[in-house]
Protein backbone atom coordinates (compact mmCIF):
# COMPACT_ATOMS: atom_id res chain seq x y z
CA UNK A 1 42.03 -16.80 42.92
CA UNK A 2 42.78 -20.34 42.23
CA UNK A 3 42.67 -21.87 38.67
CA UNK A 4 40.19 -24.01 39.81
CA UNK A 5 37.95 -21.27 41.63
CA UNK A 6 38.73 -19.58 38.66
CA UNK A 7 37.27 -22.38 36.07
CA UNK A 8 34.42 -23.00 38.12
CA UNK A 9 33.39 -19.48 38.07
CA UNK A 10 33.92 -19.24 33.90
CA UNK A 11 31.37 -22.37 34.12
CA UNK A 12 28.59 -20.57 36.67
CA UNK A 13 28.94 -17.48 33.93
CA UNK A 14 28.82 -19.53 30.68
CA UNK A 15 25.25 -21.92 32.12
CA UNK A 16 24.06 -18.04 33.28
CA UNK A 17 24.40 -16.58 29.91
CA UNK A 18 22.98 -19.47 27.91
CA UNK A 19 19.73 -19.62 30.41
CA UNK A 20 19.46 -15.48 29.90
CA UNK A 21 20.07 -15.82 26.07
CA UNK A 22 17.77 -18.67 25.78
CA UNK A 23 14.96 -17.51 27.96
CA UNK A 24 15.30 -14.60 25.75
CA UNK A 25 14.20 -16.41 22.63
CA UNK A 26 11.72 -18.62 24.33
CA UNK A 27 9.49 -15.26 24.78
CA UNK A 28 9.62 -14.98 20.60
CA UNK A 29 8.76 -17.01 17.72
CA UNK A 30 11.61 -18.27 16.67
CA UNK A 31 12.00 -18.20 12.43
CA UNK A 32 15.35 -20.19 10.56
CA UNK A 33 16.40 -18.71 7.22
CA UNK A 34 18.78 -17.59 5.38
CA UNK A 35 19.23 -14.03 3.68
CA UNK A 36 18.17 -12.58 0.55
CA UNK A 37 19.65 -9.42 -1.18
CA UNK A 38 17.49 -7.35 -3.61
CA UNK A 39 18.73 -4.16 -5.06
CA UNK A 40 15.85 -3.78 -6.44
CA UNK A 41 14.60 -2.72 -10.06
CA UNK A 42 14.56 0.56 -11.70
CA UNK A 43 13.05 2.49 -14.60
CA UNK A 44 15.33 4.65 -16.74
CA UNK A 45 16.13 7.73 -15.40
CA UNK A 46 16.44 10.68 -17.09
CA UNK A 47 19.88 12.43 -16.48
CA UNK A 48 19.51 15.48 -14.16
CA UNK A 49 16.86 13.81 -12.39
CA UNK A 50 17.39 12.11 -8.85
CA UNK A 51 18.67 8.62 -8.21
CA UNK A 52 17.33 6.96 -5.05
CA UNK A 53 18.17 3.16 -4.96
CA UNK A 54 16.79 0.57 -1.92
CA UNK A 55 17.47 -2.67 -0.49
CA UNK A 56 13.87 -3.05 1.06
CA UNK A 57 13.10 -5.68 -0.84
CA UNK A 58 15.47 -8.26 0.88
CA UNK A 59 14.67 -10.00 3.21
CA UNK A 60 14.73 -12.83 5.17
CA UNK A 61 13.55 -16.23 3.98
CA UNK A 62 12.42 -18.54 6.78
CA UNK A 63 10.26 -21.18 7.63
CA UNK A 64 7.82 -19.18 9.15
CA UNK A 65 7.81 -17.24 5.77
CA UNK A 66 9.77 -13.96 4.14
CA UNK A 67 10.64 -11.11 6.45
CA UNK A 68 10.90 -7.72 5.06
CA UNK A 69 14.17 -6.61 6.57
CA UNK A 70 13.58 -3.03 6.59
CA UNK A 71 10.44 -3.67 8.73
CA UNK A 72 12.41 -5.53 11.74
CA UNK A 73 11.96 -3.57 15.06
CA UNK A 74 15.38 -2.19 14.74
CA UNK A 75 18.07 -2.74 11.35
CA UNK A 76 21.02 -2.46 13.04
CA UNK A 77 21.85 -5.80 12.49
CA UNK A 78 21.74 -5.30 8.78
CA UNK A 79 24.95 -4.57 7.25
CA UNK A 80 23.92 -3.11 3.61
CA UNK A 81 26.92 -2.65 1.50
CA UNK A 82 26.62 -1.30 -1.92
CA UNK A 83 28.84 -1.03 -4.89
CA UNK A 84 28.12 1.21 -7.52
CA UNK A 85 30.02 0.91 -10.80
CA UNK A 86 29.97 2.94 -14.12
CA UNK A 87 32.01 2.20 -17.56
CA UNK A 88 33.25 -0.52 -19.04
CA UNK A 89 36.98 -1.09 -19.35
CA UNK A 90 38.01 1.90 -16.84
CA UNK A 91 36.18 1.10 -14.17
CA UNK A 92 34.98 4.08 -11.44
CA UNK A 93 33.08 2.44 -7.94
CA UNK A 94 31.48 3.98 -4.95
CA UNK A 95 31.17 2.10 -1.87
CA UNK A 96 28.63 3.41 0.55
CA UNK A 97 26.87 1.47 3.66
CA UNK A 98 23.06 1.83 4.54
CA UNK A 99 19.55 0.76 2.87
CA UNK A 100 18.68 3.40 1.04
CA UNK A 101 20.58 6.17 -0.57
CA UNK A 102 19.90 9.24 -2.94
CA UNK A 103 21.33 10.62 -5.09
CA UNK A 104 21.31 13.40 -8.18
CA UNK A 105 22.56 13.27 -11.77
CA UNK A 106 23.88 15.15 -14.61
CA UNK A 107 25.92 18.14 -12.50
CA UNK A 108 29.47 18.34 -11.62
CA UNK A 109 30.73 16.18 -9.36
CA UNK A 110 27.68 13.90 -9.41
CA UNK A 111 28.37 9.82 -8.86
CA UNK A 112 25.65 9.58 -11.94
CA UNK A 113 27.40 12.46 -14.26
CA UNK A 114 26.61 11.19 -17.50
CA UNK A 115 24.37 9.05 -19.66
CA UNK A 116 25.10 5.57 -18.94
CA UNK A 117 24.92 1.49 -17.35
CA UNK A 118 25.39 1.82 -14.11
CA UNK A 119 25.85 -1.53 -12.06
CA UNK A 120 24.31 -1.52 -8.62
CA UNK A 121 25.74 -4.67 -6.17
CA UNK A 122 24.22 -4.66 -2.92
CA UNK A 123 25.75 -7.36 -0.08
CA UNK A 124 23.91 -7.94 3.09
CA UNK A 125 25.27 -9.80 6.18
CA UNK A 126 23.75 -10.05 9.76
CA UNK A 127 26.57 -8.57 12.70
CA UNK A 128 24.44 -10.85 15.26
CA UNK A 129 22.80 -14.05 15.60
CA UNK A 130 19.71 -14.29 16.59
CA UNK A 131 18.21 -11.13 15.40
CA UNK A 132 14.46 -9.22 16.11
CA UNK A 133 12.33 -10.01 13.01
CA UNK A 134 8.72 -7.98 12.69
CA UNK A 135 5.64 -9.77 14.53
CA UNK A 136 7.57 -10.64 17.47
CA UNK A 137 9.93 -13.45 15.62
CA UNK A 138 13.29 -14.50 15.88
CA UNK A 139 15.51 -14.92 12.94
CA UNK A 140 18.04 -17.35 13.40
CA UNK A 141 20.84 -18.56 10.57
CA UNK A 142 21.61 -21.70 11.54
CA UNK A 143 25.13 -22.99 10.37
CA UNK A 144 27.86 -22.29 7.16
CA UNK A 145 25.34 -24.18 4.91
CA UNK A 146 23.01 -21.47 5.32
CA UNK A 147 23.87 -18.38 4.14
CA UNK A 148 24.52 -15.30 6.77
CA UNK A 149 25.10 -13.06 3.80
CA UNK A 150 23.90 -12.53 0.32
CA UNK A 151 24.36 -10.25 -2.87
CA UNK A 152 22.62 -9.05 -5.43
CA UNK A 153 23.46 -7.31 -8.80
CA UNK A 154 21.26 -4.55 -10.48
CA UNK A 155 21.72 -2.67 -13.43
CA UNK A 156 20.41 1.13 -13.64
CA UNK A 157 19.99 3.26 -16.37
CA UNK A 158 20.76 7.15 -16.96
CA UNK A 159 19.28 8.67 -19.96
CA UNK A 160 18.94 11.45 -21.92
CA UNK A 161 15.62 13.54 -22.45
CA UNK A 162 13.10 12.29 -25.39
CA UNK A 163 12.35 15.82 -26.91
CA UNK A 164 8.46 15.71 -27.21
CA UNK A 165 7.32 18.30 -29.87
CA UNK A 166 4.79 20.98 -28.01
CA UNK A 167 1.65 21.62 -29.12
CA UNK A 168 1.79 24.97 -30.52
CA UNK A 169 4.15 23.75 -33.15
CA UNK A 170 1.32 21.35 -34.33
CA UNK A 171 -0.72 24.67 -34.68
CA UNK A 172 1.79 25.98 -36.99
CA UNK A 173 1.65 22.38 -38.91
CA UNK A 174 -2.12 22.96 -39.54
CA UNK A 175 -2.48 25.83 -41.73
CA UNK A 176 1.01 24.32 -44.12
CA UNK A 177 -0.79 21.43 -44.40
CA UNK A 178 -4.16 23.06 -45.40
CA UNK A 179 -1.97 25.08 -48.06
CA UNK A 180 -0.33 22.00 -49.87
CA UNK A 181 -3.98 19.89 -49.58
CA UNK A 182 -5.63 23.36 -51.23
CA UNK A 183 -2.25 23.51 -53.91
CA UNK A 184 -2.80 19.37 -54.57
CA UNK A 185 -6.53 19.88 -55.26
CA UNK A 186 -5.89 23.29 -57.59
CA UNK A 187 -3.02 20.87 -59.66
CA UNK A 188 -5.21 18.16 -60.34
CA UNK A 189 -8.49 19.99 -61.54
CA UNK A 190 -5.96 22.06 -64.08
């Protein structure tokens, strides 16, 4: 084939693909935004108890409003990364990929071994543009000055047990105290 048969057919291909991809998006609403990373926030958890940390809070901001990411049609486009770091000084990371994860703590060989800060850093990115949003939009990032990606850092808390007396100890209080209040009243009548 010719170079020009050849350049004329790279044109015929390039108009058919960006009639297909538009006609494509002309069936859905199309939404602009930009990304937004939440690792969410987390109560303190008490060590041998189990960890499970989500990025279903980020979503996409737009101007046909915020889009729960973890509700589009399919979140394959969604590349969650997250970082998890413990200590200060020596520093010990896991990467792992995925929205949500779970975890245990306190037993050997646990990420979460001991009492502690951990730092949770969660990066999102889109692997295609446009992308199926929920209700039938579109998401579209539109150029460098708006963001395809986004972070977000967490901190998360291991901790150890609060010891809560039980109540049959209180039972055992009772009659002590009833002694020393009958002993106080015997000393001051003498």
């Amino acid at each position: 084939m010719s170079n020009s048969a050849s350049a004329f057919f790279a044109k015929i291909c390039a108009v058919t693909f960006c009639i297909f991809s538009f006609t494509n998006i002309a069936n859905a609403q199309l939404a602009f935004g930009s990304l937004e990373a939440d690792a969410g926030t987390y109560a303190p958890i008490v060590i041998g108890g189990d960890v499970n940390i989500s990025a279903c809070d980020s979503v996409f901001a737009s101007t046909a409003g915020d889009f729960n990411l973890c509700d589009a049609p399919t979140i394959s486009f969604v590349n969650f990364a997250w970082t998890i770091t413990r200590g200060f000084g020596a520093f010990d990371s896991l990467v792992l990929t995925g929205a949500n994860q779970d975890f245990t703590s306190g037993g050997v060989g646990d990420f979460f071994s001991e009492v502690g800060t951990y730092f949770l850093n969660l990066d999102i990115d889109v692997s295609s543009n446009p992308f199926a949003l929920p209700d039938g939009f579109t998401g579209r990032i539109l150029s460098a000055t708006t963001a395809d990606s986004d972070f977000s850092l967490q901190g998360i808390q291991i901790v150890n047990p609060v010891s809560v007396p039980e109540p049959g100890a209180l039972l055992l209080l009772f009659p002590a105290m009833a002694y020393m209040a009958r002993r106080q009243r015997r000393r001051k009548t003498l």
